[in-house]
C-alpha atoms as a PDB file:
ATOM      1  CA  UNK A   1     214.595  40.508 300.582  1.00  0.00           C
ATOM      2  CA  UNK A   2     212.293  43.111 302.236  1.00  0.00           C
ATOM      3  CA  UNK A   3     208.497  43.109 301.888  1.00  0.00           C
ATOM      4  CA  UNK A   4     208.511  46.410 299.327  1.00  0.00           C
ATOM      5  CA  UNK A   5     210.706  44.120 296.627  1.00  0.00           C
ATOM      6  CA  UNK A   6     208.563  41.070 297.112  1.00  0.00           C
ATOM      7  CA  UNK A   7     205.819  42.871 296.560  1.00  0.00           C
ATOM      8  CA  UNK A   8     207.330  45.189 293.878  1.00  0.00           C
ATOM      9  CA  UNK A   9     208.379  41.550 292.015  1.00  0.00           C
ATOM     10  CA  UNK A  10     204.770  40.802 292.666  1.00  0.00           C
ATOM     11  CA  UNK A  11     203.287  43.837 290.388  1.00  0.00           C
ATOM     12  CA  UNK A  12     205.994  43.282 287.994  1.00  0.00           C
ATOM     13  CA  UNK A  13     204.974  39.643 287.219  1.00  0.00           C
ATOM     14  CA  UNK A  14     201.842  40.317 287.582  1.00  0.00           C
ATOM     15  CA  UNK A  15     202.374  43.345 284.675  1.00  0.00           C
ATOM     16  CA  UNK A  16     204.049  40.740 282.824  1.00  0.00           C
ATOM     17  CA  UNK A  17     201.307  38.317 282.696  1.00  0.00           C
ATOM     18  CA  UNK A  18     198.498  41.121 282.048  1.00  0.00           C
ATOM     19  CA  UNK A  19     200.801  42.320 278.881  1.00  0.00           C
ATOM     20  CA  UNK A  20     200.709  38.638 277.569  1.00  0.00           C
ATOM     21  CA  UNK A  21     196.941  38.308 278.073  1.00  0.00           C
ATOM     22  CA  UNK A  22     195.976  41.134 276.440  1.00  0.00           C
ATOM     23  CA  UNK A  23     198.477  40.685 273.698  1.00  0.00           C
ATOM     24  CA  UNK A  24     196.902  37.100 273.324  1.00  0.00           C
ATOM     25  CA  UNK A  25     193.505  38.410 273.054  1.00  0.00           C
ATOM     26  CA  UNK A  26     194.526  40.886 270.197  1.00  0.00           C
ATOM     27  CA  UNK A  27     196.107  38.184 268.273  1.00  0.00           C
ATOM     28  CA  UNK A  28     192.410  36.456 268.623  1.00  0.00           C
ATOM     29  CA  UNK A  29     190.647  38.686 267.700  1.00  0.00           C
ATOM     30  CA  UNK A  30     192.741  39.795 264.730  1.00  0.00           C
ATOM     31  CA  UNK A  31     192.089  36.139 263.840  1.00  0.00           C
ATOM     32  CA  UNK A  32     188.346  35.897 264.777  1.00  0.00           C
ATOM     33  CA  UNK A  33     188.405  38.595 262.149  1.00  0.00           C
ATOM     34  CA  UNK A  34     190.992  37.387 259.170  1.00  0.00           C
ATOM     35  CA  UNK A  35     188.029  34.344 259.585  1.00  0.00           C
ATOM     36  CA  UNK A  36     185.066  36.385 259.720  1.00  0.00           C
ATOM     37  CA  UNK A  37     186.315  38.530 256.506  1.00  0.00           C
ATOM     38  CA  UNK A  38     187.347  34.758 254.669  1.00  0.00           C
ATOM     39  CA  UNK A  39     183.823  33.300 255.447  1.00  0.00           C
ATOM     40  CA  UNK A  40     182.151  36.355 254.250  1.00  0.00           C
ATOM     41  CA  UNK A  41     183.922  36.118 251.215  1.00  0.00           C
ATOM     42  CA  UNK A  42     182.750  32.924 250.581  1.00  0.00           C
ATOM     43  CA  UNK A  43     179.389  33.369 251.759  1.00  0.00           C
ATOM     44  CA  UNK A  44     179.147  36.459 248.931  1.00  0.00           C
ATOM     45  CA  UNK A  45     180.911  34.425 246.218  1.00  0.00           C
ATOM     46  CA  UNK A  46     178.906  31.294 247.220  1.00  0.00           C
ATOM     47  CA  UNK A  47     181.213  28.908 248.341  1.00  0.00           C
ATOM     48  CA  UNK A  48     179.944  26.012 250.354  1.00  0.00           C
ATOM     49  CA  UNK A  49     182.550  23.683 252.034  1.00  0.00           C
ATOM     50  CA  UNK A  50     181.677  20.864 250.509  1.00  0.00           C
ATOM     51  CA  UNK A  51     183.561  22.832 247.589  1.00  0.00           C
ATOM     52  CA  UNK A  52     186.745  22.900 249.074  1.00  0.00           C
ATOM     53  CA  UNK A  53     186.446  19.733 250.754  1.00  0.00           C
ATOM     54  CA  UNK A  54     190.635  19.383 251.753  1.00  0.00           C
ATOM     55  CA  UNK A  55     191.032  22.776 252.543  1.00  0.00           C
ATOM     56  CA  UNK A  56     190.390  22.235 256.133  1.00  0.00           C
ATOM     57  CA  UNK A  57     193.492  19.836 256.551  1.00  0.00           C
ATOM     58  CA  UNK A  58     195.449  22.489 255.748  1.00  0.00           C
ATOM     59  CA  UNK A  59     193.737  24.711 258.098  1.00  0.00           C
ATOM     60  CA  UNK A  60     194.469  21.995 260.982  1.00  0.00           C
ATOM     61  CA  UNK A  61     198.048  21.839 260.037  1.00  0.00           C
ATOM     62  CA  UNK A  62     198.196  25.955 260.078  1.00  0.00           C
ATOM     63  CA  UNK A  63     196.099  25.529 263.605  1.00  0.00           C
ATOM     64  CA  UNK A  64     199.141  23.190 264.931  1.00  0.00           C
ATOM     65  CA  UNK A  65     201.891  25.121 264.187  1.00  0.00           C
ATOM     66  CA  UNK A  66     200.862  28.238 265.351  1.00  0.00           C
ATOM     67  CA  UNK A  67     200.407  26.420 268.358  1.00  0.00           C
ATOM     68  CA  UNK A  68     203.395  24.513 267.986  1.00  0.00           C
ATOM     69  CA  UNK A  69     205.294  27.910 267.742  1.00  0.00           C
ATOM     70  CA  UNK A  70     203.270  29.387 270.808  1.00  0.00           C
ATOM     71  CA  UNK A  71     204.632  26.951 273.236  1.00  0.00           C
ATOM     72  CA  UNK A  72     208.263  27.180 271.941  1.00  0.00           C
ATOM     73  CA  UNK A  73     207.760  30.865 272.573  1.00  0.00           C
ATOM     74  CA  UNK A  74     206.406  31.064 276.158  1.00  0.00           C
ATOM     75  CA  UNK A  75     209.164  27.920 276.827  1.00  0.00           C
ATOM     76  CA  UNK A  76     211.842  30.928 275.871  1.00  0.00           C
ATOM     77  CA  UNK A  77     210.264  33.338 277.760  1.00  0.00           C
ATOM     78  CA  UNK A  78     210.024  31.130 280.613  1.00  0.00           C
ATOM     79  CA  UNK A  79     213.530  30.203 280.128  1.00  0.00           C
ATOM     80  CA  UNK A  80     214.862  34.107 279.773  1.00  0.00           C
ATOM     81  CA  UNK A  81     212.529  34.918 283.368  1.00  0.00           C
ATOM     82  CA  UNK A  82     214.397  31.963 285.065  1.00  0.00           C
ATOM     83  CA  UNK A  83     217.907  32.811 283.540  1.00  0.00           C
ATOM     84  CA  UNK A  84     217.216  36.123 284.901  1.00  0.00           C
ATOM     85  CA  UNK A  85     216.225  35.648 288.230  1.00  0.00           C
ATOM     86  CA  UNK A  86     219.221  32.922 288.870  1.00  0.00           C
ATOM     87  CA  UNK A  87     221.465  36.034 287.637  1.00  0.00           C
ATOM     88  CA  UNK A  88     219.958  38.226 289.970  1.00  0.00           C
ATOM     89  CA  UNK A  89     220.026  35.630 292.899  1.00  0.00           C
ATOM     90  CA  UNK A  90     223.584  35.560 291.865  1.00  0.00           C
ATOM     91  CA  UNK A  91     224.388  39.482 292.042  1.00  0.00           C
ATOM     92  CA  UNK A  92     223.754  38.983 296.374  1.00  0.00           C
ATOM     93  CA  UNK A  93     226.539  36.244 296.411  1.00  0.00           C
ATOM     94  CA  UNK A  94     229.985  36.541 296.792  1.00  0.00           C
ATOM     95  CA  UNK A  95     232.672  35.797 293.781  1.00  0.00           C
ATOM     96  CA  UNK A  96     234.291  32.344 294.358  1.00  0.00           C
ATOM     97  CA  UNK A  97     238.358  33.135 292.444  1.00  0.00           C
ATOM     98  CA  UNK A  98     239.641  29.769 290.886  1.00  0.00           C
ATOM     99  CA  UNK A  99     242.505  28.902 292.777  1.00  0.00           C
END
């Protein structure tokens, strides 16, 4: 593999990884501000959290699937990225016939 594709693979991963930061951080903030908009709601309407003292169970569960979901999303992705690579690893080798 010459120096220009390692390094080409290098930007491309690199790309890659950028595109799921930034995608990350807009899913954050678009949180950050679903929350912001729910606690001024309740601030204007006068809702303490004593209140609603279970709701935040159900938060917790909402906070571990999301998570739960993350990680069998980036486990995909990471899967795909290896599945590919091994299929382009396998493009350079030669066709073994069954005999």
């Amino acid at each position: 593999m010459s120096q220009a594709q390692i390094r080409k693979d290098k930007l491309e991963s690199g790309i890659q990884e950028a595109q799921t930061r930034e995608s990350q951080i807009l899913e954050m903030s678009q949180w950050m501000s679903e929350v912001g908009s729910l606690l001024q709601s309740r601030l204007d309407a006068d809702i303490l959290a004593g209140d609603i003292p279970k709701e935040y169970e159900v938060n917790i569960c909402d906070i571990c699937l999301n998570a739960l979901f993350k990680n069998v999303e980036l486990s995909y992705i990471n899967f795909v990225a290896g599945a590919k690579k091994h299929a382009e690893g396998m493009r350079g080798q030669p066709a073994v016939g069954i005999m």
